[in-house]
Protein backbone atom coordinates (compact mmCIF):
# COMPACT_ATOMS: atom_id res chain seq x y z
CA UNK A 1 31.81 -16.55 7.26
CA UNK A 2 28.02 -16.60 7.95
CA UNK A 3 26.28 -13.48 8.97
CA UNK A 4 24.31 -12.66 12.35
CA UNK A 5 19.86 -13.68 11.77
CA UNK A 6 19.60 -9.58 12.44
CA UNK A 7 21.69 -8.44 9.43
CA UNK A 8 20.03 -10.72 7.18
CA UNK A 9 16.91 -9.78 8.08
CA UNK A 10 17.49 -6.22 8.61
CA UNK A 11 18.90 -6.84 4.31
CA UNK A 12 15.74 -8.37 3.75
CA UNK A 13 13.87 -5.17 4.48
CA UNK A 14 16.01 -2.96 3.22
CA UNK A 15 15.25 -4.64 -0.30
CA UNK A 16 11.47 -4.56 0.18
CA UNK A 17 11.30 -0.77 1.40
CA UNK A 18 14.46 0.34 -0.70
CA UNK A 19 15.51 2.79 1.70
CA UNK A 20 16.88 3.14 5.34
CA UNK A 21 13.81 4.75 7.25
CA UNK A 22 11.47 2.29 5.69
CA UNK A 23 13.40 -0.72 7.11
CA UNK A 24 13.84 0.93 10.40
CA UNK A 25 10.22 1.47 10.51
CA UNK A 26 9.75 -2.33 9.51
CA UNK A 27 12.10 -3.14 12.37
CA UNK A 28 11.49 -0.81 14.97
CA UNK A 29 14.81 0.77 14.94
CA UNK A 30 16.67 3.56 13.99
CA UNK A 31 18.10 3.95 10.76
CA UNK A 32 21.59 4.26 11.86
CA UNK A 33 21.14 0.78 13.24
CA UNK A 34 19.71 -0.36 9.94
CA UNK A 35 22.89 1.19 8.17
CA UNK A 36 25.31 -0.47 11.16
CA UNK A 37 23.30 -4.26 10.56
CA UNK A 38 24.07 -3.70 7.05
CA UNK A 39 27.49 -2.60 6.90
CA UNK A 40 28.08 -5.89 9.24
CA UNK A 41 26.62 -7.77 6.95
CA UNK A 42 28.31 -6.78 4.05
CA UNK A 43 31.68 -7.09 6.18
CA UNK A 44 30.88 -11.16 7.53
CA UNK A 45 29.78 -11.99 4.04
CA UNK A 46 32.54 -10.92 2.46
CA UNK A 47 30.65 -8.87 0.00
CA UNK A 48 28.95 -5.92 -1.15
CA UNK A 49 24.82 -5.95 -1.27
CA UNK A 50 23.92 -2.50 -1.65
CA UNK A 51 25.07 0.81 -3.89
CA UNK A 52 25.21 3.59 -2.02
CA UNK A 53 23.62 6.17 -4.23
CA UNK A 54 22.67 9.91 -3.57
CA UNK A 55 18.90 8.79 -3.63
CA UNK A 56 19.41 5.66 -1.43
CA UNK A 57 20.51 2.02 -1.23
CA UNK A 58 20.10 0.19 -4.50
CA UNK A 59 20.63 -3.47 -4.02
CA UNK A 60 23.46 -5.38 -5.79
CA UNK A 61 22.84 -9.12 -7.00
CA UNK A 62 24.21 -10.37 -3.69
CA UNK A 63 21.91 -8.19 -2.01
CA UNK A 64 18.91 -9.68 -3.98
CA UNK A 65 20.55 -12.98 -3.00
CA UNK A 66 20.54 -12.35 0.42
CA UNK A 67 17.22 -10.56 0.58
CA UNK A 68 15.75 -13.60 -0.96
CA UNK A 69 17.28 -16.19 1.37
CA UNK A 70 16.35 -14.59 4.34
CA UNK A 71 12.68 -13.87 3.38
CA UNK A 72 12.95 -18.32 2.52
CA UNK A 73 14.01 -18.11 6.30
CA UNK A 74 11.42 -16.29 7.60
CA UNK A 75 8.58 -18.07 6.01
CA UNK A 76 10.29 -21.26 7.68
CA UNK A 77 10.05 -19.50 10.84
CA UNK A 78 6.48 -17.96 10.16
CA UNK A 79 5.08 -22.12 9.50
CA UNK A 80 6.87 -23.11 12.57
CA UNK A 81 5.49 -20.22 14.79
CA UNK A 82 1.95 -20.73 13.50
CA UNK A 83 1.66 -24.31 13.74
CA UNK A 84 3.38 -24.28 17.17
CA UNK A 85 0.30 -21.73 17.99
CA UNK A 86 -2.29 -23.67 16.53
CA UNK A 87 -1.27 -26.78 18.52
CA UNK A 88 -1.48 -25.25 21.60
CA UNK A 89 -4.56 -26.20 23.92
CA UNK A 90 -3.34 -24.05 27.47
CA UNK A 91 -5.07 -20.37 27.21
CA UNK A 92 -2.29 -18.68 28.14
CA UNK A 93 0.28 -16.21 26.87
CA UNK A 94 0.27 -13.36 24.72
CA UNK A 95 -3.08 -12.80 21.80
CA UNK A 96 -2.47 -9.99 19.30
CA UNK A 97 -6.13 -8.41 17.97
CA UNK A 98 -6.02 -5.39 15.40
CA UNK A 99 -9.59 -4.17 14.11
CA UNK A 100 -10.71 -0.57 12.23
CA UNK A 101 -9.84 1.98 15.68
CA UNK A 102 -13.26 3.13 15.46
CA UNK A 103 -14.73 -0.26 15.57
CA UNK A 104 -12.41 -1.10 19.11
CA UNK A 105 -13.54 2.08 20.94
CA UNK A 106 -17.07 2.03 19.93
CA UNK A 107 -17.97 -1.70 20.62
CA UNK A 108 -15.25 -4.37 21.53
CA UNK A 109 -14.19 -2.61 24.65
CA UNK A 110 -16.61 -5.30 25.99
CA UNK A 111 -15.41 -8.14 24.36
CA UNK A 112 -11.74 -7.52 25.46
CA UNK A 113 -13.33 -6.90 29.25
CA UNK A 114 -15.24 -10.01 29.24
CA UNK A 115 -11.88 -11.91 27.68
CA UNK A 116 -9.50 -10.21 30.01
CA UNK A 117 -11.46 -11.36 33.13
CA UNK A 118 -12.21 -14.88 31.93
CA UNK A 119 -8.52 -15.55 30.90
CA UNK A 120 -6.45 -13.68 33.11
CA UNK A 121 -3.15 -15.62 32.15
CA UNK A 122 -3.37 -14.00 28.34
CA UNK A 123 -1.87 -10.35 27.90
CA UNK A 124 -3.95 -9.17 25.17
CA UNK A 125 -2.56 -6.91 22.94
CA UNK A 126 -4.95 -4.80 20.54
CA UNK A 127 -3.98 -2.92 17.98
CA UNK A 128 -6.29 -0.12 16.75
CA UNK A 129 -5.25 0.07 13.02
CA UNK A 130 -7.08 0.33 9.76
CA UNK A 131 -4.37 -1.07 7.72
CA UNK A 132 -4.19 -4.66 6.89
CA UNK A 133 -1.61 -6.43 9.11
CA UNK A 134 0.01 -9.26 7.57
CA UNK A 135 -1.75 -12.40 9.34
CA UNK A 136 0.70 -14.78 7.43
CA UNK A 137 3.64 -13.15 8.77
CA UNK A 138 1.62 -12.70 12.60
CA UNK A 139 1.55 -8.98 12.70
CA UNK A 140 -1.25 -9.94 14.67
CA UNK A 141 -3.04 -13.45 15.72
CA UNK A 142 -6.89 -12.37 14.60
CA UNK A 143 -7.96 -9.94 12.45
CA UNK A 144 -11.77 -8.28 12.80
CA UNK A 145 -11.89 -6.43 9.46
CA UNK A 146 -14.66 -4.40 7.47
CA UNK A 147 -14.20 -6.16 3.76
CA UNK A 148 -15.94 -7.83 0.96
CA UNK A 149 -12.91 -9.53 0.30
CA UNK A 150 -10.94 -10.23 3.76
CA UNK A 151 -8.46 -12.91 2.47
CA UNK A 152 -8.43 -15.79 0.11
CA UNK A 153 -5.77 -17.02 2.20
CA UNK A 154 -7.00 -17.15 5.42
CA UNK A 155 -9.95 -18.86 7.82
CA UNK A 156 -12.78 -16.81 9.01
CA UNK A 157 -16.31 -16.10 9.60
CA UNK A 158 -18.57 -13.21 8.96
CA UNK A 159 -19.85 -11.29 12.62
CA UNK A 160 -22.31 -9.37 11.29
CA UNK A 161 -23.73 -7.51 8.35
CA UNK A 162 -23.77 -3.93 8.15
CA UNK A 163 -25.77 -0.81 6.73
CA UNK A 164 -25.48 2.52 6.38
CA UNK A 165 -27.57 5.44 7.37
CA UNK A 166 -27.89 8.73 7.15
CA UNK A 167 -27.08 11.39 10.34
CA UNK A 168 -27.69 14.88 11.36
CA UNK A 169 -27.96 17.18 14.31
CA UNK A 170 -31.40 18.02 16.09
CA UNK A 171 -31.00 20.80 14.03
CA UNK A 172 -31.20 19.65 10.93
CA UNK A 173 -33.71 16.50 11.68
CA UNK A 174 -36.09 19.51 13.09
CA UNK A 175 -35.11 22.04 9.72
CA UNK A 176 -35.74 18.98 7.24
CA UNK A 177 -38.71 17.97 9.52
CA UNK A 178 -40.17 21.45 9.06
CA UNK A 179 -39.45 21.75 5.12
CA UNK A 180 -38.57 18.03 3.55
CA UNK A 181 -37.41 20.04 0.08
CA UNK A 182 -34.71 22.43 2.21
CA UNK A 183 -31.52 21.54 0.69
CA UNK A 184 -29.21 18.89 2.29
CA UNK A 185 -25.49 20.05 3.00
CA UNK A 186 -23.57 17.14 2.99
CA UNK A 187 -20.06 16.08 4.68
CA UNK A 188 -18.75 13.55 2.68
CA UNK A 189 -14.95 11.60 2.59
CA UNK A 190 -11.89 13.26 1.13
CA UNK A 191 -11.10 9.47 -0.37
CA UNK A 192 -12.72 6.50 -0.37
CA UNK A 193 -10.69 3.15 -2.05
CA UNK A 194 -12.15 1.91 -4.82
CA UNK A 195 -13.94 -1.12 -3.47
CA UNK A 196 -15.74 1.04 -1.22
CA UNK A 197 -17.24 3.64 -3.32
CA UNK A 198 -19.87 1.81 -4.20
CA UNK A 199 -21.43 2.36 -0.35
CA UNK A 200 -21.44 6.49 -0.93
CA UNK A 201 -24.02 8.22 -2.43
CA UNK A 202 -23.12 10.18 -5.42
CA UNK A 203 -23.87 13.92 -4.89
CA UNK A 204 -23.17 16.89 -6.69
CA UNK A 205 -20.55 19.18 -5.47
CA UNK A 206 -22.58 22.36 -5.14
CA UNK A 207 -24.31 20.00 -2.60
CA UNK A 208 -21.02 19.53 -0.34
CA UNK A 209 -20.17 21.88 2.30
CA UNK A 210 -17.22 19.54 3.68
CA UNK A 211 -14.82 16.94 2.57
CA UNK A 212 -12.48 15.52 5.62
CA UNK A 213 -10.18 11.97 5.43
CA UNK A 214 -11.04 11.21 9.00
CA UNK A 215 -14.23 9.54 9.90
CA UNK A 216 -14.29 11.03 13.57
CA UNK A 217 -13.53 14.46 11.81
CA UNK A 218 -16.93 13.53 9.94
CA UNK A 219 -19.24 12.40 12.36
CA UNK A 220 -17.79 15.78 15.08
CA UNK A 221 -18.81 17.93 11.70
CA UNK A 222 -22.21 16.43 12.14
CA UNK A 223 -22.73 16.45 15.69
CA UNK A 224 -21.57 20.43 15.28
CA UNK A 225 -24.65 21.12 12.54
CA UNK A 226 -22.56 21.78 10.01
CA UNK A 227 -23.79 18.82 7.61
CA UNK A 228 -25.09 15.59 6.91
CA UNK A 229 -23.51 12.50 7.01
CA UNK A 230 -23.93 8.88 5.80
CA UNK A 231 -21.98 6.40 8.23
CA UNK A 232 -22.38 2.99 9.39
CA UNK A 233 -25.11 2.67 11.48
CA UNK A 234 -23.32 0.70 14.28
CA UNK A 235 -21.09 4.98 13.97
CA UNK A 236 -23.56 6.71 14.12
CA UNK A 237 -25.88 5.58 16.56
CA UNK A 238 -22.73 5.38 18.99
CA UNK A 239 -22.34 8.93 18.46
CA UNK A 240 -24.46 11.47 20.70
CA UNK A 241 -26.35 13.91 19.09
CA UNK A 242 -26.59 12.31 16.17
CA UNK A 243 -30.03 11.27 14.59
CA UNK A 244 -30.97 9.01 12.11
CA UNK A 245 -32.73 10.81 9.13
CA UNK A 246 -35.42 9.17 6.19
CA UNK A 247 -34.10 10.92 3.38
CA UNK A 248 -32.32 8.25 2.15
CA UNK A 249 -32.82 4.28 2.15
CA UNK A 250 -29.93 2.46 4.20
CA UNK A 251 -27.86 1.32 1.91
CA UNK A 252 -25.61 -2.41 2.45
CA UNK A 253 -22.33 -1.33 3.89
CA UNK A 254 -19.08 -4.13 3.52
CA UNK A 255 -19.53 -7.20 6.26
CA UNK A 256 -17.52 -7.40 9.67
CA UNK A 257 -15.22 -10.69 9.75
CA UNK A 258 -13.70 -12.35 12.48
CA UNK A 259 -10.30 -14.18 10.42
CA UNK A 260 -6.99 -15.77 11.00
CA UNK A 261 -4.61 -17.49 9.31
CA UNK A 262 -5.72 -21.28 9.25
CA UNK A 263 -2.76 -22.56 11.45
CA UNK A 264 -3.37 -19.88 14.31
CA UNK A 265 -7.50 -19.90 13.71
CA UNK A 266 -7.43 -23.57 15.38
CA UNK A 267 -5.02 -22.16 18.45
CA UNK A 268 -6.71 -22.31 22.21
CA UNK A 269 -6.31 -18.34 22.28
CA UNK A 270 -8.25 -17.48 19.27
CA UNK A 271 -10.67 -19.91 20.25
CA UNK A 272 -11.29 -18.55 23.19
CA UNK A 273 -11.48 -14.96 21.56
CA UNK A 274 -13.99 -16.21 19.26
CA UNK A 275 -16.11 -17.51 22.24
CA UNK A 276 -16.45 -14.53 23.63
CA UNK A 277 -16.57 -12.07 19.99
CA UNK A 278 -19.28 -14.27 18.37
CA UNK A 279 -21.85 -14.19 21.00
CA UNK A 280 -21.21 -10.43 21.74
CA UNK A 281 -22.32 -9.47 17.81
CA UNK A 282 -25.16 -11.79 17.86
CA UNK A 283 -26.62 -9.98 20.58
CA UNK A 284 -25.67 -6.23 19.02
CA UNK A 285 -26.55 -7.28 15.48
CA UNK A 286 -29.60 -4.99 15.71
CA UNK A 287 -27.11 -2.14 15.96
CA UNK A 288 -25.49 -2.43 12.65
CA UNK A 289 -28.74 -2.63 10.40
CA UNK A 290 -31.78 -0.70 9.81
């Protein structure tokens, strides 16, 4: 007896996050669901795939089995679904976008007006998330992404360069303006991954007054005089009351890039997305450097 395309898959992620809520989360379901698709599973097959254990599901060697056919399955589906996409030439349908949120409310509000009005038959669905969505599995149909390294895998271009400045309240552009030597109180990240520490300046601690994991926290801190800031200049010119201050030189900040799996890059959609994105950061390119 062959099992339902939902219980395999729902087995599938139950391997990869080894434990209920993270497949639910995977699948947009509740967990009870996940432990209902499996139990089915289990049931039509015939066999058991997963130990129950006090710490979670452990998968058996069926399970493993099962996990692995159904991932084989949905790369099969994944090919189809791209290629299908890439051959199409009508702009019409549905065109997922994900970029960095700050990056979507501070400057492509106009690109997805301008796209919206020109091609009203696509529903365009953005999402504001500065994770890396799987493009090979189309968690989303274009990526705009701030990376040195944005994927081996995939097709893309570079929008624009970046660099970072420094930022402070009137108050402290008119303090340092008054006395260049007063001491700088900095606001700096909380963490930074690796690949991007390079782009901070190295301070000592007795020179931080604030450490916060949220860039918006940061640049508010600013804004409120409690500190200076270094941000990407495209962040901090967007932001009011902030000015730019010549106490340090702007330092090269990772590249923005426009990319897509090869199969969808060639699709009418992002085509179409890309007519209207490319032009938009030629013209603002002044924004994101010195």
């Amino acid at each position: 007896m062959s099992a339902h395309r939902d219980d395999l898959k729902t087995v599938m992620h139950l391997v990869r996050g080894g434990s209920l809520s993270s497949a639910a989360a995977a699948l947009d379901v509740s967990y009870t669901t996940v432990a209902r698709r499996v139990k089915r599973a289990e049931d039509d097959l015939g066999v058991q795939l997963f130990d129950r254990l006090v710490d979670g599901y452990q998968a058996t060697e069926a399970g493993e089995a099962v996990a692995r056919k159904a991932a084989a399955m949905e790369t099969e589906e994944m090919d189809l679904l791209r290629n299908l996409a890439g051959a199409e030439q009508v702009v019409s349908g549905h065109l997922t976008i994900t970029a960095p949120q700050l990056l979507c409310s501070t400057h492509l509000i106009p690109v997805f007006k301008t796209f919206a009005e020109r091609y009203p038959d696509v529903e365009l669905h953005v999402r504001s998330d500065n994770s890396l969505l799987d493009l090979n599995r189309r968690e989303a149909d274009l990526a705009i992404r701030v990376s040195d390294a944005p994927g081996d895998s995939l097709t893309g271009r570079i929008l624009t360069r970046q660099e970072s400045l420094t930022f402070a309240s009137k108050e402290w552009l008119e303090k340092l303006a008054h006395d260049p030597n007063h001491p700088v109180s900095w606001i700096i990240p909380e963490r930074l991954p690796s690949s991007f520490k390079k782009y901070v300046p190295e301070l000592p601690s007795e020179n931080v007054v604030m450490r916060s994991d949220d860039m918006l926290t940061m640049i508010e801190a600013a804004r409120a005089g409690i500190g200076v800031v270094v941000l990407p200049a495209f962040l901090g010119r967007n932001a009011s009351d902030l000015y730019e201050l010549p106490i340090n030189d702007p330092m090269p900040f990772p590249e923005i890039w426009a990319v897509a799996h090869r199969d969808v890059w060639r699709s009418a959609r992002v085509a179409a997305f890309r007519e209207v994105l490319l032009p938009h950061f030629k013209a603002h390119s002044h924004l994101f450097v010195a």
